[in-house]
Protein backbone atom coordinates (compact mmCIF):
# COMPACT_ATOMS: atom_id res chain seq x y z
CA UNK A 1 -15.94 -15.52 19.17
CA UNK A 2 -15.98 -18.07 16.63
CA UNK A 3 -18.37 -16.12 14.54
CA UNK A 4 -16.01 -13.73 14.69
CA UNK A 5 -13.09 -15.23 13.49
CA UNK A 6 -14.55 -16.90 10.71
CA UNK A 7 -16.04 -13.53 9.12
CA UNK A 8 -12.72 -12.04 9.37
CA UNK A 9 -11.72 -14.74 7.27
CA UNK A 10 -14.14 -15.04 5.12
CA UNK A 11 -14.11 -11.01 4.76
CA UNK A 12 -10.00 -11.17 4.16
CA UNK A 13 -11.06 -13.56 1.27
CA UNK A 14 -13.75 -11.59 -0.37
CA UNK A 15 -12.17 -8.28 0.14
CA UNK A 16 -8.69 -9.81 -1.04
CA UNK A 17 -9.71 -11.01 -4.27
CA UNK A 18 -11.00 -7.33 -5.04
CA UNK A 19 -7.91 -5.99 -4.11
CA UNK A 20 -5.06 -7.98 -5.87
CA UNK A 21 -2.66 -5.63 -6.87
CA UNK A 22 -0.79 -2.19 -5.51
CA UNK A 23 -3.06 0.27 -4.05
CA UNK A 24 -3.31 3.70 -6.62
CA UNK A 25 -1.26 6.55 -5.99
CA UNK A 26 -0.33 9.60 -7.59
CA UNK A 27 2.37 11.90 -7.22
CA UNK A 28 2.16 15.77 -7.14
CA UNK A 29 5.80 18.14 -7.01
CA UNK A 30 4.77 21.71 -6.59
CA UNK A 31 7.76 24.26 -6.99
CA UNK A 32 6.49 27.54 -5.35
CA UNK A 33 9.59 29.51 -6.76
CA UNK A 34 8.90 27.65 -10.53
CA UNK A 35 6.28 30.45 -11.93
CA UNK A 36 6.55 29.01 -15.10
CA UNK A 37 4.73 25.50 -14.24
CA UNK A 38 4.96 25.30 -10.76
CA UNK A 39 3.19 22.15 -10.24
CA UNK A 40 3.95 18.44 -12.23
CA UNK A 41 1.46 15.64 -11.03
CA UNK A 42 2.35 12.00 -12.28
CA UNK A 43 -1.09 9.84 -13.24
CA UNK A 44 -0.53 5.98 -13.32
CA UNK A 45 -1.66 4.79 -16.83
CA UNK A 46 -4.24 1.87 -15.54
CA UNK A 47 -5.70 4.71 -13.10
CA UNK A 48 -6.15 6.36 -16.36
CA UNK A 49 -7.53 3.62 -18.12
CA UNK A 50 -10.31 2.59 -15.37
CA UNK A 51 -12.30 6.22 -16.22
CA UNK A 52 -11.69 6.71 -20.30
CA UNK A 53 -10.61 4.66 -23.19
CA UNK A 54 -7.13 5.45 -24.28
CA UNK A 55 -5.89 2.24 -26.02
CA UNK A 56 -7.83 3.36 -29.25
CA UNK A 57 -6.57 0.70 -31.40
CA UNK A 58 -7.22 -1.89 -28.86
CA UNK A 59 -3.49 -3.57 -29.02
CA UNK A 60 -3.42 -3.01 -24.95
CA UNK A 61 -0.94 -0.86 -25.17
CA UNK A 62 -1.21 2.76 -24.64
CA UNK A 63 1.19 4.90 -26.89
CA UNK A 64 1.99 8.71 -26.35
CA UNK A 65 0.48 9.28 -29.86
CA UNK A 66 -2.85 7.91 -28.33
CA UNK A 67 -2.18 10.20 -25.45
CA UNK A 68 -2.13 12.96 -27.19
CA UNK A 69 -5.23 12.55 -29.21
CA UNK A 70 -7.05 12.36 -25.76
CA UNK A 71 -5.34 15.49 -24.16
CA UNK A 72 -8.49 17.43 -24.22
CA UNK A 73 -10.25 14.84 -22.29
CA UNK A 74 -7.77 14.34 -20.05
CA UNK A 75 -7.29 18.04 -19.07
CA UNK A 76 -11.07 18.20 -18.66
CA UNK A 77 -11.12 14.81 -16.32
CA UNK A 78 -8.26 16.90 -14.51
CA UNK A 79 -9.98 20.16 -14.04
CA UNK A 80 -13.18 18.31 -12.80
CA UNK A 81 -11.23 16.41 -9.98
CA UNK A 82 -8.41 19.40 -9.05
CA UNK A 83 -8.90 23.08 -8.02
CA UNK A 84 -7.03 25.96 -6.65
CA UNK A 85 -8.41 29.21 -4.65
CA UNK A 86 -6.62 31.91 -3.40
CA UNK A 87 -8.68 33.76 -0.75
CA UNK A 88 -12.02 33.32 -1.83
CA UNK A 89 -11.53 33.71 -5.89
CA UNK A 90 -11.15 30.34 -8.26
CA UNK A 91 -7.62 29.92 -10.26
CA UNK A 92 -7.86 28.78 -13.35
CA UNK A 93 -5.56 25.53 -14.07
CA UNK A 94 -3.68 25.42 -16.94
CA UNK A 95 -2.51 21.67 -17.81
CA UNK A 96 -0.45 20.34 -20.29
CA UNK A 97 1.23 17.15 -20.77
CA UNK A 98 4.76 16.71 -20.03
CA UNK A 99 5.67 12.64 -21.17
CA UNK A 100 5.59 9.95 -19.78
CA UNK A 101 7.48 8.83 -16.69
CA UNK A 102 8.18 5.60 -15.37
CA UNK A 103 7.27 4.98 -11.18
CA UNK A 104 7.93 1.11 -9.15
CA UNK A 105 4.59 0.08 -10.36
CA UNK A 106 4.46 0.50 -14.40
CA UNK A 107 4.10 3.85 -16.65
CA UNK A 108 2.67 7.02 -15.13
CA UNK A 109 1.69 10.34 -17.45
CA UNK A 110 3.60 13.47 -16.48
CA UNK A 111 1.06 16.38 -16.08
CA UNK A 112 2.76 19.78 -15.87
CA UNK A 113 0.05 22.84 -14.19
CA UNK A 114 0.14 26.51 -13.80
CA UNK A 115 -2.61 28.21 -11.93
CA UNK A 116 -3.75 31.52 -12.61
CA UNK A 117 -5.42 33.17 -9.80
CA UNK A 118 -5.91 36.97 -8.98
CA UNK A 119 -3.20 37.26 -6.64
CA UNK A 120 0.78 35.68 -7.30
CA UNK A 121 0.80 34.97 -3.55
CA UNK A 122 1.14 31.53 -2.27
CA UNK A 123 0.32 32.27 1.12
CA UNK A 124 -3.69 32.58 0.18
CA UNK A 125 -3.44 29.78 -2.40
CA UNK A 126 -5.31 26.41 -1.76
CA UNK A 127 -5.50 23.18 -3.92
CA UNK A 128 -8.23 20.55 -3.56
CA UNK A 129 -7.97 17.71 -4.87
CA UNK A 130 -10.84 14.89 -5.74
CA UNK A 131 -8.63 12.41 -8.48
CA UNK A 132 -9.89 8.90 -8.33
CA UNK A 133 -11.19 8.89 -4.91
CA UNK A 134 -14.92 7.80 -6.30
CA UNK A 135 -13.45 5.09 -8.70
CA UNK A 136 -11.38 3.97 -5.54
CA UNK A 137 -11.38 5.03 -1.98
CA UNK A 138 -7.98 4.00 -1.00
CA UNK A 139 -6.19 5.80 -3.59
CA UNK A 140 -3.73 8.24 -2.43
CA UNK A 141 -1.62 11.59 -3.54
CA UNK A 142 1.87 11.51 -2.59
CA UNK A 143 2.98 15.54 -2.35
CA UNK A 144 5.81 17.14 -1.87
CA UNK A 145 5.94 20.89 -1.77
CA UNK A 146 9.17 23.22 -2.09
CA UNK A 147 8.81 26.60 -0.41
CA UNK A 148 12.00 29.03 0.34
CA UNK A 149 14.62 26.35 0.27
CA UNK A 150 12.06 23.80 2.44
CA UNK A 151 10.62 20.50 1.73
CA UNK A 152 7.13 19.31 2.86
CA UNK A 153 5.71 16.22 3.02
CA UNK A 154 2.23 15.43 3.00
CA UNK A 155 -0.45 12.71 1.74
CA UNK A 156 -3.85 13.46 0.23
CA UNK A 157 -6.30 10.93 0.40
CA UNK A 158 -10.72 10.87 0.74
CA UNK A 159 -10.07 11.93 4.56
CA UNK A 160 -7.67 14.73 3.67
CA UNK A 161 -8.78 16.53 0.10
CA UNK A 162 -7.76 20.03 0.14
CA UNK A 163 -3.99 21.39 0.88
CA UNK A 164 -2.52 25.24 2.28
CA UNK A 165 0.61 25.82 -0.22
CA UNK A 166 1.87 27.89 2.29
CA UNK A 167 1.59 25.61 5.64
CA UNK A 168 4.73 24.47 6.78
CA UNK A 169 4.02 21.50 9.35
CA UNK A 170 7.02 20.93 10.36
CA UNK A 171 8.42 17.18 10.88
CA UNK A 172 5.97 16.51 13.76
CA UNK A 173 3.23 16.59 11.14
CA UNK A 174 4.92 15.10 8.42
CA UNK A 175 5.57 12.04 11.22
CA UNK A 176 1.83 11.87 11.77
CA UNK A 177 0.94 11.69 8.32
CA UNK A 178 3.32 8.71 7.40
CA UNK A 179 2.66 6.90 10.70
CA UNK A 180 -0.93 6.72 9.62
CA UNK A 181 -0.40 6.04 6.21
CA UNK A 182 1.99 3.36 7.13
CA UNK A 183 -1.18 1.57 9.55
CA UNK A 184 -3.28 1.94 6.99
CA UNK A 185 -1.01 0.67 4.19
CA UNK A 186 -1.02 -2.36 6.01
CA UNK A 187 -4.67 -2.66 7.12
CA UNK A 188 -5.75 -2.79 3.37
CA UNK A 189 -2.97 -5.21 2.31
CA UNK A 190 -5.03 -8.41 2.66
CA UNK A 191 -1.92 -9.96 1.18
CA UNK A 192 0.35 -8.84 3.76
CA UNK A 193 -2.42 -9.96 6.48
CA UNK A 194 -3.39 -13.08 5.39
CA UNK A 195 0.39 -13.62 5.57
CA UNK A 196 0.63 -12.79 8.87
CA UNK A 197 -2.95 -14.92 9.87
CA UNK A 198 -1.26 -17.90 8.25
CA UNK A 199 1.88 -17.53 10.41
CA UNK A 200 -0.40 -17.24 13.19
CA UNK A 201 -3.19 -19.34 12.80
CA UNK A 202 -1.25 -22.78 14.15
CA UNK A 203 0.19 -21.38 16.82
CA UNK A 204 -2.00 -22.50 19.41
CA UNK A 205 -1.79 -26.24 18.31
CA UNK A 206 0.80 -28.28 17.88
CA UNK A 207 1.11 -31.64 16.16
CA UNK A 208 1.44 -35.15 17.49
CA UNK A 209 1.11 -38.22 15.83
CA UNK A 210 -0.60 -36.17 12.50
CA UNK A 211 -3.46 -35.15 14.94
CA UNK A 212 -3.36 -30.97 15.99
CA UNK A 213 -3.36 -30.87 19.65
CA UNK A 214 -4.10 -27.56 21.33
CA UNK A 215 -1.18 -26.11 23.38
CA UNK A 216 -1.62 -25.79 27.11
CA UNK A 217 -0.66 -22.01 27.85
CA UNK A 218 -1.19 -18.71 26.20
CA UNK A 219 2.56 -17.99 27.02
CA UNK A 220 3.11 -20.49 24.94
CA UNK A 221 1.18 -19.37 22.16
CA UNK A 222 2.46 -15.93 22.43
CA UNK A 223 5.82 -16.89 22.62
CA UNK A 224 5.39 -18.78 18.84
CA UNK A 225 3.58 -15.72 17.54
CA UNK A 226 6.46 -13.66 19.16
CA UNK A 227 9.07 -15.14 17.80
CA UNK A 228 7.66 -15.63 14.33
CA UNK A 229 6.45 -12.35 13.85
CA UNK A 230 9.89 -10.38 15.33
CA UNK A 231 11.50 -12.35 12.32
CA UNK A 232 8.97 -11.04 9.82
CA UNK A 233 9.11 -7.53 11.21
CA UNK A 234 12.76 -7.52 11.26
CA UNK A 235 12.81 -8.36 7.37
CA UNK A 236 10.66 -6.35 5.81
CA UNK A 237 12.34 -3.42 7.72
CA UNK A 238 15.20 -4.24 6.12
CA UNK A 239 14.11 -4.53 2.80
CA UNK A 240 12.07 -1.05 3.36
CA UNK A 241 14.72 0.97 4.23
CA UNK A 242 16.78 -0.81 1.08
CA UNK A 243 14.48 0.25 -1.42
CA UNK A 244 13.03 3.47 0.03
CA UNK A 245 16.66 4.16 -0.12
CA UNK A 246 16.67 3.19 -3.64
CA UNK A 247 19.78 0.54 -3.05
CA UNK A 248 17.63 -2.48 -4.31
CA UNK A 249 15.19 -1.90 -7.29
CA UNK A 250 13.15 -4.92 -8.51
CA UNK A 251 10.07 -5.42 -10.94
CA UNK A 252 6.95 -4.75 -8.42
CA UNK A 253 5.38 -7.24 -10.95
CA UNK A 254 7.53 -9.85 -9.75
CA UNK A 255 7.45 -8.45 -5.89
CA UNK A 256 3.89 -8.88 -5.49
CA UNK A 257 3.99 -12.41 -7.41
CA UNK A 258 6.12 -13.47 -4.76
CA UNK A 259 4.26 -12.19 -2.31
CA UNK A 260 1.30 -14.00 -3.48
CA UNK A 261 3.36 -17.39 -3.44
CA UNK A 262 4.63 -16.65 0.07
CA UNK A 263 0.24 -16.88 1.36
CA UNK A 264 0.45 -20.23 -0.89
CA UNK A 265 3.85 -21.39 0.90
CA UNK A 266 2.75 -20.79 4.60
CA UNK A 267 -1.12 -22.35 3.91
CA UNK A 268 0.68 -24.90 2.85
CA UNK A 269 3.29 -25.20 5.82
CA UNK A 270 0.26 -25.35 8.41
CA UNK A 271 -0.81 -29.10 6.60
CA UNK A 272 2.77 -30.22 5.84
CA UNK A 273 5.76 -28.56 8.11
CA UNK A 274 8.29 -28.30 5.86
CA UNK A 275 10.55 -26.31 8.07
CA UNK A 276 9.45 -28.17 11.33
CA UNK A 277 9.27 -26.04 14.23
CA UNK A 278 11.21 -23.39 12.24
CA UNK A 279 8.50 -21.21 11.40
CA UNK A 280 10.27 -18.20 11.86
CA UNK A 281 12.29 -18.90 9.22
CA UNK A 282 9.52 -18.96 6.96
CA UNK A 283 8.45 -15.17 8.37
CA UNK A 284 11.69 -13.79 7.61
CA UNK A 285 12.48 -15.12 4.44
CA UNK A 286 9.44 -13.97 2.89
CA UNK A 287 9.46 -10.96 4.97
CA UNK A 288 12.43 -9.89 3.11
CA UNK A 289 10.48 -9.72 0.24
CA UNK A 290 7.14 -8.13 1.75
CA UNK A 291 9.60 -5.52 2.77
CA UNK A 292 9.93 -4.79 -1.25
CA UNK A 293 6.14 -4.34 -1.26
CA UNK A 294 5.94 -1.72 1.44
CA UNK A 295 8.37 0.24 -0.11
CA UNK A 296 6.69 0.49 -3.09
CA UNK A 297 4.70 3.23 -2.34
CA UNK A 298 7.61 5.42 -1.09
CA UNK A 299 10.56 4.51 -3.10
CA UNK A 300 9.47 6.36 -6.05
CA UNK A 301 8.97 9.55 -3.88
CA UNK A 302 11.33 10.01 -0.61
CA UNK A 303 14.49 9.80 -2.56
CA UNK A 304 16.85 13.37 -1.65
CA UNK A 305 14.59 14.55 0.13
CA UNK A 306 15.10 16.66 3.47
CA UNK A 307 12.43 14.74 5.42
CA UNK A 308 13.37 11.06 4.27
CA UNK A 309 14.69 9.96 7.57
CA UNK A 310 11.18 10.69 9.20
CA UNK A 311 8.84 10.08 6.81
CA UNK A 312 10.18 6.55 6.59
CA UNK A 313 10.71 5.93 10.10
CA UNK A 314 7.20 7.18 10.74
CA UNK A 315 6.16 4.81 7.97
CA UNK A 316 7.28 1.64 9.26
CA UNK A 317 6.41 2.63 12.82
CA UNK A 318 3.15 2.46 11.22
CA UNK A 319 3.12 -0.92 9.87
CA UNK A 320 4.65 -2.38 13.02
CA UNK A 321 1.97 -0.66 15.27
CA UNK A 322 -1.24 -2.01 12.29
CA UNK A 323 0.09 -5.38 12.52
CA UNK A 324 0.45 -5.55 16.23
CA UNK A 325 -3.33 -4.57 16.48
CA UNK A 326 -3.92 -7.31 14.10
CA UNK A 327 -1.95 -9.62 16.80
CA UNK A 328 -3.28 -8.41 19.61
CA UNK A 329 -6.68 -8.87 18.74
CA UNK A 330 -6.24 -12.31 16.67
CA UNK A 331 -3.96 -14.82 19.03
CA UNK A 332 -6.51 -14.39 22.06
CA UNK A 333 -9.56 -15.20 19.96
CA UNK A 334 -8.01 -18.43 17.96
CA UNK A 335 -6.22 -19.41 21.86
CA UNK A 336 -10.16 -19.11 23.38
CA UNK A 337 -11.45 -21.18 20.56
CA UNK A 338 -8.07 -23.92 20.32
CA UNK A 339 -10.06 -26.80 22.26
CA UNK A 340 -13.45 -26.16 20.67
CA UNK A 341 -13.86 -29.21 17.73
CA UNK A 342 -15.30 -26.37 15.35
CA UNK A 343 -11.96 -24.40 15.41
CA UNK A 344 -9.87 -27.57 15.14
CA UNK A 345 -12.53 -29.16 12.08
CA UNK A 346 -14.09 -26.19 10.75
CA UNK A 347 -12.15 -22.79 11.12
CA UNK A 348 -8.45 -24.20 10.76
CA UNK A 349 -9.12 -26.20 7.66
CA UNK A 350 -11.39 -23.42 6.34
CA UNK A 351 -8.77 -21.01 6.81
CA UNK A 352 -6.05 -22.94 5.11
CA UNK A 353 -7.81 -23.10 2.27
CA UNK A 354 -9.33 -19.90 1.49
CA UNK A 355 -5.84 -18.45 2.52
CA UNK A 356 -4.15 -21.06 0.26
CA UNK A 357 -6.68 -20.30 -2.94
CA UNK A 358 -6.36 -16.73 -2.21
CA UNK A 359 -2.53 -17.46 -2.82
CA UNK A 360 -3.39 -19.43 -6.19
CA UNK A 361 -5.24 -16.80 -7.41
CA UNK A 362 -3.08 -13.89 -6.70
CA UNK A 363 -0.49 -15.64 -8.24
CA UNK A 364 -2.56 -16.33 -11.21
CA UNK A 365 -3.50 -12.45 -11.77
CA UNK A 366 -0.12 -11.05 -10.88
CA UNK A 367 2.20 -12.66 -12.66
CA UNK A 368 3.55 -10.73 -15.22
CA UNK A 369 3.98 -13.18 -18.10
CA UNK A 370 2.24 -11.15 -20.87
């Protein structure tokens, strides 16, 4: 058990400082009744940037003019990665580039695309899609398809590549999609866990005269972790629904700087209680601002649309049900190990401070000063 606890740790850590920022996403809009350019797919820039060189001048700062001079290779890197069949015949994909748009997370190129396949009907048409997923396995394609007067919903991701423009789900499956999405959103936010392990990790000790003393009952323990993570929960659901909702906009730059500080502030709250036995207070102030990070991957994309009320219901149900696995399977393990000197000298103090450095150095890369 204690071997176990400390490679989750020491895995968090690791895996965390590969993984500072927003995960990638792209969006795709595809307008069945547009015949003109039915489909419009929105590329983030630094997606862009991580498979060919577009700042040519090297000023790091991409301009539409160097854009343009790389359309043909960014059409090509397009047709490589996206497809459409309809039956058992290849479309061709016509691309051209529409401007640039702005999304929560920075600048993101507009690509307009009209297939050409041997038959005009949708019902036999097919699109697979491959963008990014070898440069980064958690990327993701937000997609939302309009079809006689309907809206669908749907995520693409490594698990999930290819996509029926004629399948109509319904709300049951667009409610699976975004519950899953929303547990796995949080299960590779190592900011948003080692959050949570940092509210938990004291919660089965207590301190008395400056020594950490471990607390007699697991009720007890699970009653601090209760409390203390109801607060969080209750905050960032609030902020979600706020900014899905698009009532509250802020700089994600800033968000996830925040964020970062709120590991720093918590690592820091185990060593020196600054809010005394109000650690809840702690979990919902900076849940409120968590919140803001959740919603950054559906903000830009639910707005008026028919299936809003599910998709982000189904979302946060999502992150509720990730992070009580991650509860679950955490407060047992640290209330086994509370009496044993190792967790008390070794894994507590470790913890703190890879949790706390993690922090420091999120902070460090995210803050948007340049």
């Amino acid at each position: 058990m204690t071997r176990i606890v400390s490679i989750l740790l020491l895995v968090l850590f690791v895996c965390g400082s590969a993984h500072a920022h927003k995960a990638s996403d792209s969006f795709l809009y595809w307008d069945a009744a547009n015949q003109d350019s039915p489909g419009r797919l929105d590329i983030a820039l630094v997606d862009l940037l991580g498979v060919m060189v577009l700042d040519s001048n090297g000023d790091n700062q991409v301009t539409w003019g160097e854009l343009q001079d790389q359309q043909s290779g960014i059409t090509e890197y397009l047709a490589s990665r996206i497809s459409m069949t309809a039956g058992e015949q290849n479309c061709a994909m016509d691309w051209r580039m529409a401007g640039l748009t702005q999304h929560s997370d920075g600048n993101y190129l507009a690509m307009e695309v009209k297939p050409n396949c041997p038959t005009e009907s949708v019902e036999e048409q097919q699109l697979q899609y491959n963008l990014f997923f070898t440069e980064d396995p958690q990327h993701r394609a937000l997609v939302m398809v309009r079809k006689d007067g309907n809206e669908r919903l749907t995520v693409l991701s490594p698990g999930q590549r290819s996509l029926a423009l004629a399948d109509n789900p319904g709300l049951l499956q667009t409610a699976k999609t975004f519950l899953w999405e929303g547990m796995v959103h949080l299960w590779i936010g190592y900011d948003h866990i080692l959050f949570l392990l940092a509210l938990m990790l004291p919660a089965v000790l207590k301190r008395k005269k400056g020594r950490w003393v471990s607390v007699d009952s697991m009720g007890s323990a699970v009653k601090e972790v209760a409390l203390v993570v109801t607060a969080f929960t209750l905050a960032h659901s609030i902020t979600l629904v706020m900014a899905t909702l698009g009532w509250v906009r802020f700089d994600i730059a800033w968000i996830e700087t925040i964020i970062a500080l709120s590991i720093v502030a918590a690592a820091i709250n185990i060593v020196w209680p600054f809010l005394g036995g109000r650690l809840y207070l702690l979990g919902f102030g900076f849940g409120l601002i968590h919140g803001f990070g959740f919603a950054s991957v559906l903000s830009d994309f639910l707005v008026n649309t028919g299936s809003l009320a599910v998709a982000l219901a189904s979302f946060n149900i999502g992150v509720e049900l990730a992070q009580l696995a991650i509860v679950v399977v955490f407060v047992p393990a640290i209330f086994l190990l509370r009496r044993q000197w190792i967790y008390q000298r070794v894994i507590l103090p470790v913890g703190i401070t890879l949790i706390a450095c993690t922090g420091m150095y999120w902070v460090w890369d995210r803050i948007p000063l340049a």
